[in-house]
Structure formats: C-alpha cells, structure tokens
PDB file of N, CA and C in Angstrom:
ATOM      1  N   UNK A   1      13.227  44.476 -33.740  1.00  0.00           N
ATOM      2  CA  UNK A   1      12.668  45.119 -32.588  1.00  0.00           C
ATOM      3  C   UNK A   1      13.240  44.473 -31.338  1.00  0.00           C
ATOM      4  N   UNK A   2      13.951  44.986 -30.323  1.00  0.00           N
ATOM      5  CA  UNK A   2      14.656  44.936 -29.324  1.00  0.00           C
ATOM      6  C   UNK A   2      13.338  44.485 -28.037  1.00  0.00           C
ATOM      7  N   UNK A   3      13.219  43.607 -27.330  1.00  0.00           N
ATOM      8  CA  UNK A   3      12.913  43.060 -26.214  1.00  0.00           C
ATOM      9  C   UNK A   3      12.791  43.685 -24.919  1.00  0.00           C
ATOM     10  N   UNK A   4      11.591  44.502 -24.328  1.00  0.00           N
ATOM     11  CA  UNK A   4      12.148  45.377 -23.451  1.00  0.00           C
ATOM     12  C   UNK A   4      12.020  44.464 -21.860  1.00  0.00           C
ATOM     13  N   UNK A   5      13.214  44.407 -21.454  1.00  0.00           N
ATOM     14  CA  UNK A   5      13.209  43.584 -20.187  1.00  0.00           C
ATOM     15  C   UNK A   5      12.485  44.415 -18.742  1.00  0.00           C
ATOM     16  N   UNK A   6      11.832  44.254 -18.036  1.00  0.00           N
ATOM     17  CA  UNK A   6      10.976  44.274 -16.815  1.00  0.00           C
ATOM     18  C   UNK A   6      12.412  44.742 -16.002  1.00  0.00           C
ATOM     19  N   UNK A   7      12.266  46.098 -15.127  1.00  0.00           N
ATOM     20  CA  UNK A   7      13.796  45.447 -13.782  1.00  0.00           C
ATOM     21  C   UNK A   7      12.782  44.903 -12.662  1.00  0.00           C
ATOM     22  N   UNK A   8      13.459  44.196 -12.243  1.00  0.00           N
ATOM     23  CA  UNK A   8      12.935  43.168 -10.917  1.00  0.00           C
ATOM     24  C   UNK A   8      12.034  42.327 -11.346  1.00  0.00           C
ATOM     25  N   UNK A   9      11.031  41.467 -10.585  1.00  0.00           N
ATOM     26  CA  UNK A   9      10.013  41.387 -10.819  1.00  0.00           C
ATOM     27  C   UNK A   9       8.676  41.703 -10.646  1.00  0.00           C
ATOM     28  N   UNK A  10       7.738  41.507 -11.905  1.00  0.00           N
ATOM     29  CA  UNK A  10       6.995  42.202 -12.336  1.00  0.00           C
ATOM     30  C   UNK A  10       5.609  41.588 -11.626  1.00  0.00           C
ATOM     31  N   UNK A  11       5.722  40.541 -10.970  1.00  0.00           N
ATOM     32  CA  UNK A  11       4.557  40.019  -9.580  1.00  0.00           C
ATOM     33  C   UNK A  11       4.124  40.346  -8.782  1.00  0.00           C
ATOM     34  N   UNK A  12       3.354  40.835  -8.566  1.00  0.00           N
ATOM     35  CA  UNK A  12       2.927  41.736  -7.065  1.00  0.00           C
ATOM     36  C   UNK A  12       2.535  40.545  -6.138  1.00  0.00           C
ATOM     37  N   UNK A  13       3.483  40.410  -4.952  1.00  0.00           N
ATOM     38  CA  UNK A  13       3.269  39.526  -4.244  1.00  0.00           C
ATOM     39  C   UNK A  13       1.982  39.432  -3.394  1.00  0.00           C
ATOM     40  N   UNK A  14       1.223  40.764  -3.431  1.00  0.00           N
ATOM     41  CA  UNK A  14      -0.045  40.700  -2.273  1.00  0.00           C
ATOM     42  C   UNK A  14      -1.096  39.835  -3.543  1.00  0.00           C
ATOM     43  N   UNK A  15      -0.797  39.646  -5.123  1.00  0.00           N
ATOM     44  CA  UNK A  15      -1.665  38.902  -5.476  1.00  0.00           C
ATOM     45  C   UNK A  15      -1.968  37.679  -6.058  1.00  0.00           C
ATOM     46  N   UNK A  16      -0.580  37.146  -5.446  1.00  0.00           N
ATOM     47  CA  UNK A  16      -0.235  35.751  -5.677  1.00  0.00           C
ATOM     48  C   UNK A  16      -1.365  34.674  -4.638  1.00  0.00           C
ATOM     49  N   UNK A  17      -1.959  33.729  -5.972  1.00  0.00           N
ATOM     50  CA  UNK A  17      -2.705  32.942  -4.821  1.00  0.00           C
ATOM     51  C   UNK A  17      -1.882  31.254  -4.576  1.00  0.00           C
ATOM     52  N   UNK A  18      -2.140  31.068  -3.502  1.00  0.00           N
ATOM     53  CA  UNK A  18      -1.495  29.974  -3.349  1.00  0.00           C
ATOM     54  C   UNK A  18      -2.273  28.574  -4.275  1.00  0.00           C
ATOM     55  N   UNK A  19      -1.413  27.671  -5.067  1.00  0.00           N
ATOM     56  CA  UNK A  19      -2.181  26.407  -5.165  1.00  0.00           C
ATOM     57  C   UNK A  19      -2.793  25.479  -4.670  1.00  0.00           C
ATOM     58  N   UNK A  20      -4.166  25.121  -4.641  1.00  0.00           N
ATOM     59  CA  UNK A  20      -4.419  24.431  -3.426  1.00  0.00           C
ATOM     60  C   UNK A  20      -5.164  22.902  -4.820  1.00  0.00           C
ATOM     61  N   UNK A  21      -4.714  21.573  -4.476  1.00  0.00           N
ATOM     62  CA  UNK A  21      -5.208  20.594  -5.791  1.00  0.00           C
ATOM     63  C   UNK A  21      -6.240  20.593  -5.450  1.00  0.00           C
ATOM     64  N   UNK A  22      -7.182  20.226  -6.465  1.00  0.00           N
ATOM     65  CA  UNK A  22      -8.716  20.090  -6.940  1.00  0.00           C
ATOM     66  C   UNK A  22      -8.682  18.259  -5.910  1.00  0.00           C
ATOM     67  N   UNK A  23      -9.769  18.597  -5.061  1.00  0.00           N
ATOM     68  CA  UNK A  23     -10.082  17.183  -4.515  1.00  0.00           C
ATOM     69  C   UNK A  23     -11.462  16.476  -5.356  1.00  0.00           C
ATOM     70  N   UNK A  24     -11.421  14.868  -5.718  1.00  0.00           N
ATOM     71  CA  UNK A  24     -12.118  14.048  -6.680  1.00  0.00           C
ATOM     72  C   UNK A  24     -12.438  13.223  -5.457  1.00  0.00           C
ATOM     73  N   UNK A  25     -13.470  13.306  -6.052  1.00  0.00           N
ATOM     74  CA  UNK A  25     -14.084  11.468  -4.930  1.00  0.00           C
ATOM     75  C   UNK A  25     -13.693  10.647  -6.266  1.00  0.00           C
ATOM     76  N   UNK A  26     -12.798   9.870  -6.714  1.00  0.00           N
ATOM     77  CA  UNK A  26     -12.481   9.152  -7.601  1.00  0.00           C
ATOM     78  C   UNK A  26     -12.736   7.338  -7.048  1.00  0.00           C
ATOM     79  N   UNK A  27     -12.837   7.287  -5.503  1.00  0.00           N
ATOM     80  CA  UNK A  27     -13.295   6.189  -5.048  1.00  0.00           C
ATOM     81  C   UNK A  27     -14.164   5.605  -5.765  1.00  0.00           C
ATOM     82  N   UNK A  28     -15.620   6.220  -5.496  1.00  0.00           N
ATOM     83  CA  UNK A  28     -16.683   6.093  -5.442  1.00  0.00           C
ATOM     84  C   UNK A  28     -16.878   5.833  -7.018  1.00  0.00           C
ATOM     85  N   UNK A  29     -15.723   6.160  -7.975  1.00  0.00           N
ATOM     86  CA  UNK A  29     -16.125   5.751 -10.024  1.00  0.00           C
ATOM     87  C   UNK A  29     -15.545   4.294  -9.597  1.00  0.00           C
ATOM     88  N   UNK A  30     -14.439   4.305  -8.944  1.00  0.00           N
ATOM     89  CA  UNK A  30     -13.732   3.058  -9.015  1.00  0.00           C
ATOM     90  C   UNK A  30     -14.582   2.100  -8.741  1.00  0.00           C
ATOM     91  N   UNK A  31     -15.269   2.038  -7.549  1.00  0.00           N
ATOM     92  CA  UNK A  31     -16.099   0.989  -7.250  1.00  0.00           C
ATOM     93  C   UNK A  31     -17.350   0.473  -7.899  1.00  0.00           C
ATOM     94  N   UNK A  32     -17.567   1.630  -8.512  1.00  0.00           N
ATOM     95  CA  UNK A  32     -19.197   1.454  -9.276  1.00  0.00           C
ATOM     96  C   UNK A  32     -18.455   0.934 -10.596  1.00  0.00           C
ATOM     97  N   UNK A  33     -17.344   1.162 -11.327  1.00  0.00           N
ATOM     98  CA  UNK A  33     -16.844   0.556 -12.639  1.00  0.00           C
ATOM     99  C   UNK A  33     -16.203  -1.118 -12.189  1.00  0.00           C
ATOM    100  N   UNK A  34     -16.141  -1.483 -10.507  1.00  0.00           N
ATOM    101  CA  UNK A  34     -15.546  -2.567 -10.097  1.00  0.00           C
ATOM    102  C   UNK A  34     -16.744  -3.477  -9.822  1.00  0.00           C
ATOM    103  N   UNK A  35     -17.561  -2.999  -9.873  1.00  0.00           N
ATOM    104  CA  UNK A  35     -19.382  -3.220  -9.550  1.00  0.00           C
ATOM    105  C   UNK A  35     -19.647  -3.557 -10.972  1.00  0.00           C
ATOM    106  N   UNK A  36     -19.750  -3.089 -11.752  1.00  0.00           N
ATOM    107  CA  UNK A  36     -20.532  -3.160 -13.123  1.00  0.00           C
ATOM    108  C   UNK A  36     -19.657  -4.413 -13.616  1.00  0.00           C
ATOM    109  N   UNK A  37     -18.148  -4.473 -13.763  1.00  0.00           N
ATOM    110  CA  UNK A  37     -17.742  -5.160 -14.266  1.00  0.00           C
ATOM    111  C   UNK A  37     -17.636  -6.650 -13.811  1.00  0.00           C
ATOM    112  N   UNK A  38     -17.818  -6.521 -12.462  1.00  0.00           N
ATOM    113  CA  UNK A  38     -18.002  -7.846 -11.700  1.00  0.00           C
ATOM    114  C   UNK A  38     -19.160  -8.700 -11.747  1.00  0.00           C
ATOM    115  N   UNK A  39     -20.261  -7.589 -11.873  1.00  0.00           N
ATOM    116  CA  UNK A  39     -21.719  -8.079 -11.681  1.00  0.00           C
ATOM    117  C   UNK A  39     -21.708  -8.816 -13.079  1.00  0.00           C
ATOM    118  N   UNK A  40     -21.306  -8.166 -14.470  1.00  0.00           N
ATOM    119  CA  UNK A  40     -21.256  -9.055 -16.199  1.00  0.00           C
ATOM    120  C   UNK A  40     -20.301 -10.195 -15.883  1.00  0.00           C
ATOM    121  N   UNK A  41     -19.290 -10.328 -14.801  1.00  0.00           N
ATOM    122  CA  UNK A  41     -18.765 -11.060 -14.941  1.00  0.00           C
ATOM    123  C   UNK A  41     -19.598 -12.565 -14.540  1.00  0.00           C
ATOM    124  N   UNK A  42     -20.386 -11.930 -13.603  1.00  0.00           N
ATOM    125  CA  UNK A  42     -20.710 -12.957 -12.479  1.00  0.00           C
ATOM    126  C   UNK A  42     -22.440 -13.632 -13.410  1.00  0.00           C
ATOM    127  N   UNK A  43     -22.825 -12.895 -14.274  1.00  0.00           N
ATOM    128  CA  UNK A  43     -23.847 -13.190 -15.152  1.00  0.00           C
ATOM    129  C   UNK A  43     -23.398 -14.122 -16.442  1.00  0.00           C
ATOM    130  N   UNK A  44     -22.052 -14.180 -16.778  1.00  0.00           N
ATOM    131  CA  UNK A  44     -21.493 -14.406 -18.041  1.00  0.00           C
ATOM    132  C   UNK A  44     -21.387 -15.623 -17.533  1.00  0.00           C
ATOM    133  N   UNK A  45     -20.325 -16.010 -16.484  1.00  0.00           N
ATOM    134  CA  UNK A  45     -19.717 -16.909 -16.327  1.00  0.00           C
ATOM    135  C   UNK A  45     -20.493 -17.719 -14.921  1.00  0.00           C
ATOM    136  N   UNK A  46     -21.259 -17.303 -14.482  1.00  0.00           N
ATOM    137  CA  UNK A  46     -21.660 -18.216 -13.165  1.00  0.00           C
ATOM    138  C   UNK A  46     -20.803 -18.242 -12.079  1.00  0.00           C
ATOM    139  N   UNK A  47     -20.131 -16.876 -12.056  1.00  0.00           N
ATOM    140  CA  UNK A  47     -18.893 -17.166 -10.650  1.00  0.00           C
ATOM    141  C   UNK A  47     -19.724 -16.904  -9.564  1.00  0.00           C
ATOM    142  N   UNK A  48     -19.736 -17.069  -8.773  1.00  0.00           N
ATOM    143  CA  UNK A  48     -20.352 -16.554  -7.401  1.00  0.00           C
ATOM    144  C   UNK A  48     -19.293 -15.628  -6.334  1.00  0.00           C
ATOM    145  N   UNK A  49     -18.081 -16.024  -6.831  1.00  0.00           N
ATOM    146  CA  UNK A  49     -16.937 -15.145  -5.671  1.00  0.00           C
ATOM    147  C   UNK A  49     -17.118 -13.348  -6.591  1.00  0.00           C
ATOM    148  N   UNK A  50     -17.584 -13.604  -7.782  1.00  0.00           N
ATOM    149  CA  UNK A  50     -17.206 -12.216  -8.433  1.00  0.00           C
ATOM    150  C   UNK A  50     -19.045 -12.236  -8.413  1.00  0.00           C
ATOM    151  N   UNK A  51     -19.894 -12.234  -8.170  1.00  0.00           N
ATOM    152  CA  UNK A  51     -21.245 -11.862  -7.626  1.00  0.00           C
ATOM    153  C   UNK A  51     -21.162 -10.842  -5.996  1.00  0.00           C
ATOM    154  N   UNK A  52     -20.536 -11.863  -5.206  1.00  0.00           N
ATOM    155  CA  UNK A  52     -20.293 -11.550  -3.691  1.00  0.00           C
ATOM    156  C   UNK A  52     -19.315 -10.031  -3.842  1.00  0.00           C
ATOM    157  N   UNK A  53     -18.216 -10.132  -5.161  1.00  0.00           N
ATOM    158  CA  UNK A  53     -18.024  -8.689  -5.239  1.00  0.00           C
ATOM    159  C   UNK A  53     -17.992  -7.378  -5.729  1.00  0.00           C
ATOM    160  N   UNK A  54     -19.269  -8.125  -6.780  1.00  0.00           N
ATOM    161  CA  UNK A  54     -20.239  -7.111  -7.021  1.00  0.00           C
ATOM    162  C   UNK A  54     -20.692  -5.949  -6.051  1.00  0.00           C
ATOM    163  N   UNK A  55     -21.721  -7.202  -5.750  1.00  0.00           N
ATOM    164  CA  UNK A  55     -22.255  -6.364  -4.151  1.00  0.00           C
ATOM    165  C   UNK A  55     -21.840  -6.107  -3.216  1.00  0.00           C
ATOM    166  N   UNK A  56     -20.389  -6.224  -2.473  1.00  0.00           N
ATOM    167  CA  UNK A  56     -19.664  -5.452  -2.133  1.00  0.00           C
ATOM    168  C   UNK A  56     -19.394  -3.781  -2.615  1.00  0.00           C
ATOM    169  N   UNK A  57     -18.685  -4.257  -3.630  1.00  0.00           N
ATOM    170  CA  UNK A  57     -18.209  -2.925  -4.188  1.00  0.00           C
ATOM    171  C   UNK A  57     -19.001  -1.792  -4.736  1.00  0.00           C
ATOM    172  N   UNK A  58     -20.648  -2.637  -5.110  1.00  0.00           N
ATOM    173  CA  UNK A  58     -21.875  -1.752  -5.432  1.00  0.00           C
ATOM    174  C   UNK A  58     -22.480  -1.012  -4.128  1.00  0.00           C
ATOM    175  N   UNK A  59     -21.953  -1.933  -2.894  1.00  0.00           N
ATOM    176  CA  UNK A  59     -22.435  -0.511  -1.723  1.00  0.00           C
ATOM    177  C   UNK A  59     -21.451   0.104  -1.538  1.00  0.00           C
ATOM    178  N   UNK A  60     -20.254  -0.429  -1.854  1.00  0.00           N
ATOM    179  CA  UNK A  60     -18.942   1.020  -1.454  1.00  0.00           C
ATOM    180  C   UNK A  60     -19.456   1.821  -2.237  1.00  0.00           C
ATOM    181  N   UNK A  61     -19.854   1.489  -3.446  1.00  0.00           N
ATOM    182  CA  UNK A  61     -20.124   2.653  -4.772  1.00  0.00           C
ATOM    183  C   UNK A  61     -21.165   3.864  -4.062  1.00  0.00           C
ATOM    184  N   UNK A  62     -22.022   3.045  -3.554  1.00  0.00           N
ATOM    185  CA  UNK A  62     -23.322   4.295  -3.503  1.00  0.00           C
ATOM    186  C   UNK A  62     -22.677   4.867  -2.062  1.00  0.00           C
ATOM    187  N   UNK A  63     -22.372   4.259  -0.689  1.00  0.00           N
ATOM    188  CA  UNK A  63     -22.246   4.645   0.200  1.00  0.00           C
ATOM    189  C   UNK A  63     -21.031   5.529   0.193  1.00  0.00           C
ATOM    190  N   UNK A  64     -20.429   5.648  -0.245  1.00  0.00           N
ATOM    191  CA  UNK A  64     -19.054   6.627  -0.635  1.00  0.00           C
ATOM    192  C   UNK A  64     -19.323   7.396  -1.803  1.00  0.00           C
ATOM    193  N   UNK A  65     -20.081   8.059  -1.985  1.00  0.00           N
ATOM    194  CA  UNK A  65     -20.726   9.164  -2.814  1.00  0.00           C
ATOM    195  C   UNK A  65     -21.448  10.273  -2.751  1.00  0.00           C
ATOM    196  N   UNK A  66     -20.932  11.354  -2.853  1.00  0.00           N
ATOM    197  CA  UNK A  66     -20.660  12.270  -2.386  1.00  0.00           C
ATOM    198  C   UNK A  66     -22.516  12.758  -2.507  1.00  0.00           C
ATOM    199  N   UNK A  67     -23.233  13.810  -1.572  1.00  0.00           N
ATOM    200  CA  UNK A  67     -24.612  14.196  -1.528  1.00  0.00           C
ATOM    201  C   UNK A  67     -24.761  15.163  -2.529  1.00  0.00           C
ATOM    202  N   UNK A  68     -23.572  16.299  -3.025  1.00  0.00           N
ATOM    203  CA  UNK A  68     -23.557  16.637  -4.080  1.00  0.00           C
ATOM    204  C   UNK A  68     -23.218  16.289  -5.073  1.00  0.00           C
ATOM    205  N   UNK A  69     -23.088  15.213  -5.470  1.00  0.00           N
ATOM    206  CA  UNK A  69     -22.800  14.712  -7.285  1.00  0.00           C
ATOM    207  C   UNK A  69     -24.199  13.603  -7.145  1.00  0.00           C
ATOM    208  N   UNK A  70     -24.879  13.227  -5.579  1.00  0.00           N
ATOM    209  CA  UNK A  70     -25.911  12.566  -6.087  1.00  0.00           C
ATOM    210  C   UNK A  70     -27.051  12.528  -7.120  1.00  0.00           C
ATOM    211  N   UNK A  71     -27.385  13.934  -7.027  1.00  0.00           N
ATOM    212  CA  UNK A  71     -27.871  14.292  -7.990  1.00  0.00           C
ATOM    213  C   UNK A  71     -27.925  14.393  -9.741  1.00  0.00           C
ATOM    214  N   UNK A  72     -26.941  14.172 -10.101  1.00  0.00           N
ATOM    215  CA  UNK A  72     -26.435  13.312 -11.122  1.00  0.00           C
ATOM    216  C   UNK A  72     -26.251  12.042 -11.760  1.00  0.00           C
ATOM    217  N   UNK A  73     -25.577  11.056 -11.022  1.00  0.00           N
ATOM    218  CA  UNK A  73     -25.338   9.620 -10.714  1.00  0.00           C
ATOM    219  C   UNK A  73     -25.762   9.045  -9.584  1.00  0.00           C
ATOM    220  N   UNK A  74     -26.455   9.317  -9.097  1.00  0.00           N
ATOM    221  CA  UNK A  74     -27.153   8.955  -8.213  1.00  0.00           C
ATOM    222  C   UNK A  74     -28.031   7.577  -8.321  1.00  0.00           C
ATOM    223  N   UNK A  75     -28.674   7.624  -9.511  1.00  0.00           N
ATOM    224  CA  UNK A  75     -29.382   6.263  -9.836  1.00  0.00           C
ATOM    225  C   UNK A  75     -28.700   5.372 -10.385  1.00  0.00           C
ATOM    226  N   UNK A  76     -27.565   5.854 -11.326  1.00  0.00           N
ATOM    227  CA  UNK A  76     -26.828   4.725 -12.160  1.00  0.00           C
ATOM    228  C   UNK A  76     -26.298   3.877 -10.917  1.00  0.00           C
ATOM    229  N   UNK A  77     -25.865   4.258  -9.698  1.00  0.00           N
ATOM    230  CA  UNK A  77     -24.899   3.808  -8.713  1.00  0.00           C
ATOM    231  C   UNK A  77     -25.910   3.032  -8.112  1.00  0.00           C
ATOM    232  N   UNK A  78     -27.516   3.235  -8.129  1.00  0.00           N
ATOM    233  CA  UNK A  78     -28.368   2.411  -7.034  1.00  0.00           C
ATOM    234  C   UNK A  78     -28.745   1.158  -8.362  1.00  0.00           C
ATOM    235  N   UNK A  79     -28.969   1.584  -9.408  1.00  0.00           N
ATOM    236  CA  UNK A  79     -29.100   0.803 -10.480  1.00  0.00           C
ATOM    237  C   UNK A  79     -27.648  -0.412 -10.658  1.00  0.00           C
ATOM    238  N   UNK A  80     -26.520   0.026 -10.466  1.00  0.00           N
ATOM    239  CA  UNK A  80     -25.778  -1.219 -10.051  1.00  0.00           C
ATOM    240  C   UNK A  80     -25.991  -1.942  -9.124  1.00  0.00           C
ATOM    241  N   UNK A  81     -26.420  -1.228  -8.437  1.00  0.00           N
ATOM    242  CA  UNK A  81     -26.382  -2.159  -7.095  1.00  0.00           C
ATOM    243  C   UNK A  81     -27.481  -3.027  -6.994  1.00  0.00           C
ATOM    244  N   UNK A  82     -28.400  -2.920  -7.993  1.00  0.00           N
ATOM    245  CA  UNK A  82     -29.764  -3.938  -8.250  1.00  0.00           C
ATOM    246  C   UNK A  82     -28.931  -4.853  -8.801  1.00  0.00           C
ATOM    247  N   UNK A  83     -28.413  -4.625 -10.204  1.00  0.00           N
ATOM    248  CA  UNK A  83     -27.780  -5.375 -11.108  1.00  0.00           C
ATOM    249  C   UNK A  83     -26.705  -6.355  -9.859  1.00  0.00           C
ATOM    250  N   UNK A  84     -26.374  -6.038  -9.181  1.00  0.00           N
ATOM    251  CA  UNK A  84     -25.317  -6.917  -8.362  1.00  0.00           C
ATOM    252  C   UNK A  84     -26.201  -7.873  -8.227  1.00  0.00           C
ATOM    253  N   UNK A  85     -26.914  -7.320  -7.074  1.00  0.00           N
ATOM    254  CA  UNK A  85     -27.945  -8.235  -6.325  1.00  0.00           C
ATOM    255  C   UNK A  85     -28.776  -9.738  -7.237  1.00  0.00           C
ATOM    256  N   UNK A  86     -29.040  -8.912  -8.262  1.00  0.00           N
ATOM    257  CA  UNK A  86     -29.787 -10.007  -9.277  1.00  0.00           C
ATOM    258  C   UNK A  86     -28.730 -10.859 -10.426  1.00  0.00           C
ATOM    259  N   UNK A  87     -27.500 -10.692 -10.181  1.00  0.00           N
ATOM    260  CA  UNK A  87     -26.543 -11.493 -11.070  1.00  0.00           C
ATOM    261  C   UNK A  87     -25.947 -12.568  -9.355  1.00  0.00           C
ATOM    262  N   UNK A  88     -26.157 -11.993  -8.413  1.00  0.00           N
ATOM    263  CA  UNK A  88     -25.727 -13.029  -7.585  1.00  0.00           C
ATOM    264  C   UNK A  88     -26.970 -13.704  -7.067  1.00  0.00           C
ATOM    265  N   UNK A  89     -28.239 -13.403  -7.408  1.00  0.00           N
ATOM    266  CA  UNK A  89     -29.427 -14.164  -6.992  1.00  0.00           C
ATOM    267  C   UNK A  89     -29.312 -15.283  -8.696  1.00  0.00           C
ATOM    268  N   UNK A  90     -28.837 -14.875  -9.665  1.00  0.00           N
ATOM    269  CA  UNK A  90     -29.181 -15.717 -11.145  1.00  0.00           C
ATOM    270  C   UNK A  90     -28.102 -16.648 -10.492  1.00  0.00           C
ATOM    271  N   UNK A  91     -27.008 -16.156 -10.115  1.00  0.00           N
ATOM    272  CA  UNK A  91     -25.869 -17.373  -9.983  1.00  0.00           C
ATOM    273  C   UNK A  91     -26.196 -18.557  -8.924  1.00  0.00           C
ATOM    274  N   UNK A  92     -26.807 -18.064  -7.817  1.00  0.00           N
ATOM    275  CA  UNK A  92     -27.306 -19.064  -7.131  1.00  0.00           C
ATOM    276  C   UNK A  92     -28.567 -20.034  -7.351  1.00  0.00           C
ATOM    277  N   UNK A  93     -29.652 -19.497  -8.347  1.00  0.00           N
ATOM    278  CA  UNK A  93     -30.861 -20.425  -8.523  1.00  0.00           C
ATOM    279  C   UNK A  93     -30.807 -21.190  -9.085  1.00  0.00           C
ATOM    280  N   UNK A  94     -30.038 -21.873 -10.159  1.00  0.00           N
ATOM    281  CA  UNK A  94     -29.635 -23.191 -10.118  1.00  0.00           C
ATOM    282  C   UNK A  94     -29.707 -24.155  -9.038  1.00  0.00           C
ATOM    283  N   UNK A  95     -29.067 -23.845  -7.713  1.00  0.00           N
ATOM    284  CA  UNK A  95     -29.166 -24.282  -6.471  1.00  0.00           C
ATOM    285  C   UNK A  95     -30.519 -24.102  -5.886  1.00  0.00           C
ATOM    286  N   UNK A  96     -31.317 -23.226  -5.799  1.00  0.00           N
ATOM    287  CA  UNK A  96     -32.353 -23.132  -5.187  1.00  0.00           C
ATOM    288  C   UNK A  96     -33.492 -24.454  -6.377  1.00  0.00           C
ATOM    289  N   UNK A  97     -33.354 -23.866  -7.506  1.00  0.00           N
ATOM    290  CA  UNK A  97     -34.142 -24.955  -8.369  1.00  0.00           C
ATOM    291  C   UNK A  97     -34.024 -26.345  -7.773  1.00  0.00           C
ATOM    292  N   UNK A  98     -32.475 -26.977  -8.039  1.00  0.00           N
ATOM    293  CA  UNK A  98     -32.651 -28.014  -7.648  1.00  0.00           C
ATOM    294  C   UNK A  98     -32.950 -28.590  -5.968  1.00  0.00           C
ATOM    295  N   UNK A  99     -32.799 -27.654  -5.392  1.00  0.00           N
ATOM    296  CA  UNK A  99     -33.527 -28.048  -3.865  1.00  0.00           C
ATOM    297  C   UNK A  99     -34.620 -27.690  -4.034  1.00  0.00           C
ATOM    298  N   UNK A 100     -35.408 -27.009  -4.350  1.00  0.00           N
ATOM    299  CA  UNK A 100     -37.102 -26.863  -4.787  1.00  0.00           C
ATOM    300  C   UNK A 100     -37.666 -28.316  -5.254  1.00  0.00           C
ATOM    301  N   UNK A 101     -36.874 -28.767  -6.510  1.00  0.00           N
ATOM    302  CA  UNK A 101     -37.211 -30.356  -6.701  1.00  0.00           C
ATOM    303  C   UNK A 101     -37.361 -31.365  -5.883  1.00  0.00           C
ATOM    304  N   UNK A 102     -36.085 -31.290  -4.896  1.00  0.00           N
ATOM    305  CA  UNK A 102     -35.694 -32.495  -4.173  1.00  0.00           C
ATOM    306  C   UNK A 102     -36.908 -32.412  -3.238  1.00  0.00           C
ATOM    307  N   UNK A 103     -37.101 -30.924  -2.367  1.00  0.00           N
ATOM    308  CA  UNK A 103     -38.453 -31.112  -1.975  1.00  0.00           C
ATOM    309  C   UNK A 103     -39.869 -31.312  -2.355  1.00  0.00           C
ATOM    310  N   UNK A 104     -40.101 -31.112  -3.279  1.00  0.00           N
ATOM    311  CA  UNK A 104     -41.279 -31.567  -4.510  1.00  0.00           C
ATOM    312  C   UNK A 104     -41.216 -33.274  -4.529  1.00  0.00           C
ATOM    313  N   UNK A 105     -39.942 -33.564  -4.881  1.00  0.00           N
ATOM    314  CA  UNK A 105     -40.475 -35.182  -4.671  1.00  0.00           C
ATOM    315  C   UNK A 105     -40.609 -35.930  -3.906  1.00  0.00           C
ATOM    316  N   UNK A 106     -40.600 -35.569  -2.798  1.00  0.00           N
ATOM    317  CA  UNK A 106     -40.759 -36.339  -1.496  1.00  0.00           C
ATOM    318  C   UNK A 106     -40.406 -37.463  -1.226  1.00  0.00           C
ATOM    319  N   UNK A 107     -40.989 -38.819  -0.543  1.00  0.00           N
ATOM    320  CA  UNK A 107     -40.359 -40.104  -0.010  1.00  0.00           C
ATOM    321  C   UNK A 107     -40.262 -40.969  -1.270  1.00  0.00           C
ATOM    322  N   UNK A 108     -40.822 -40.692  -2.414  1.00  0.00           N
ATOM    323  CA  UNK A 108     -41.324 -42.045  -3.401  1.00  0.00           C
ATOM    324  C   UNK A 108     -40.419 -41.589  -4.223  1.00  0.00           C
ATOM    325  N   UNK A 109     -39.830 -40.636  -4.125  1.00  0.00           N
ATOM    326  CA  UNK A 109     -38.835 -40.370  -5.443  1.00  0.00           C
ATOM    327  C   UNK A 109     -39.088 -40.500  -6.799  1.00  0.00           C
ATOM    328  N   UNK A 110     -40.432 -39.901  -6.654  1.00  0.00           N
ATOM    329  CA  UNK A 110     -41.239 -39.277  -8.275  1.00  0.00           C
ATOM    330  C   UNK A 110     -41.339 -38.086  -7.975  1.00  0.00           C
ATOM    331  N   UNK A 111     -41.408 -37.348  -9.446  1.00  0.00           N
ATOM    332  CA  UNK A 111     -41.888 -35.986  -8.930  1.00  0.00           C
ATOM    333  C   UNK A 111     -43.252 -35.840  -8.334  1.00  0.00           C
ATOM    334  N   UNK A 112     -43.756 -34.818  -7.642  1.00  0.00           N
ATOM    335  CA  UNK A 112     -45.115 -35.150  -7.636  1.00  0.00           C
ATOM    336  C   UNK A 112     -46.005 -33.749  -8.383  1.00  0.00           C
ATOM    337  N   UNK A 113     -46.687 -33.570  -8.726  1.00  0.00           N
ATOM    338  CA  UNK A 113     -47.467 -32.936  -9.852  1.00  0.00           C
ATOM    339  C   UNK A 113     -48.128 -31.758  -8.645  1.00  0.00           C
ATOM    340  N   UNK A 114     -47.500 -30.981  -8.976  1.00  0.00           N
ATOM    341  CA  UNK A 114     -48.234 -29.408  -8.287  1.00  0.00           C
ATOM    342  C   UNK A 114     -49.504 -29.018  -8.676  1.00  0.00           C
ATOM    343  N   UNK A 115     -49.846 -28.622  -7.832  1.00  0.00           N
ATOM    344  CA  UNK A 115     -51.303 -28.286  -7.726  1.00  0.00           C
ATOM    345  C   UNK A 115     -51.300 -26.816  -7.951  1.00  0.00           C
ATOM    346  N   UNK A 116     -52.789 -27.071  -9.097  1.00  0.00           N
ATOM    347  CA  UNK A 116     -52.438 -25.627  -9.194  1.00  0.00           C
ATOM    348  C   UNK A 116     -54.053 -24.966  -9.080  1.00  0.00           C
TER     349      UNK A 116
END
C-alpha cells in the first residue's frame, strides 16, 4: 500500500498555539528539603552552624511559597520550621544547662538544693 503524501502543509496556521514553559516554584521544595536535612543534621551531630541553617532555609521554605499550593503543604513547611527551631534550641541546652548550674551554685561552690 503506497503512502499518500499531503501537497503543502497540512497545519493551519490560525491554529497553531505558541509554547509558553510550565512555571514551578521549585525554590520553595529546595529549601524545605535544605531545612529538613539540616535540621537531622543539626540533631544527629550537635552542629550549631547547620541548626542556624535550618532555620534559615525553613523560613525561605514557608515564606517563598506560593498561597495556592498552601493548601496542600502548607503545614509540612510550618512543621519544619518547628523542627528547625527545636534542633537548634536541643543544640544549644547543653550550654544553657551548664550556666543554669553555675548559677545554682553560687559563692560556696556547692550545689545548692532547690526548693521545691
């Protein structure tokens, strides 16, 4: 069976649509996956520079997110941003503990027994 060829072409130009690319807020995954992974980092290991950019990158996450996809991810993104907050508050209380002590024992350099 023989191929029947089209003459000219067979496009009607009034219904050609132009391509226009699909726009992504792809920011706003980046930061919340730069958030999550920083914040385990900063819980695992006790870093404090990867705590500080946690919570950085956990408010780029929420604040660069779009009002329509909030509705969706909306909480996972505010839910990192707790998780930041409380892996850079765990990394620092070590420090707060031991200045809590130092003030607890006062001039005699015993502890002194809290009242309760």
């Amino acid at each position: 069976m023989a191929r029947k060829e089209f003459p000219g072409d067979p496009r009607r130009s009034a219904d050609v649509v132009p391509y226009t690319p699909a726009t992504s807020n792809g920011d706003g995954s980046i930061y919340y996956m730069v958030a999550f992974v920083s914040s385990m980092a900063t819980l695992f290991l006790k870093n404090k520079w990867a705590g500080w950019i946690a919570v950085y990158s956990s408010l780029l996450s929420v604040f660069s997110d779009r009002a329509s996809a909030s509705g969706t991810g909306g909480g996972s993104r505010l839910s990192t941003m707790v998780l930041a907050l409380t892996a850079l508050l765990m990394s620092y209380m070590p420090e707060v503990v031991a200045l809590f002590k130092l003030v607890q024992q006062g001039d005699s350099g015993t502890p002194v027994a809290a009242s309760t």
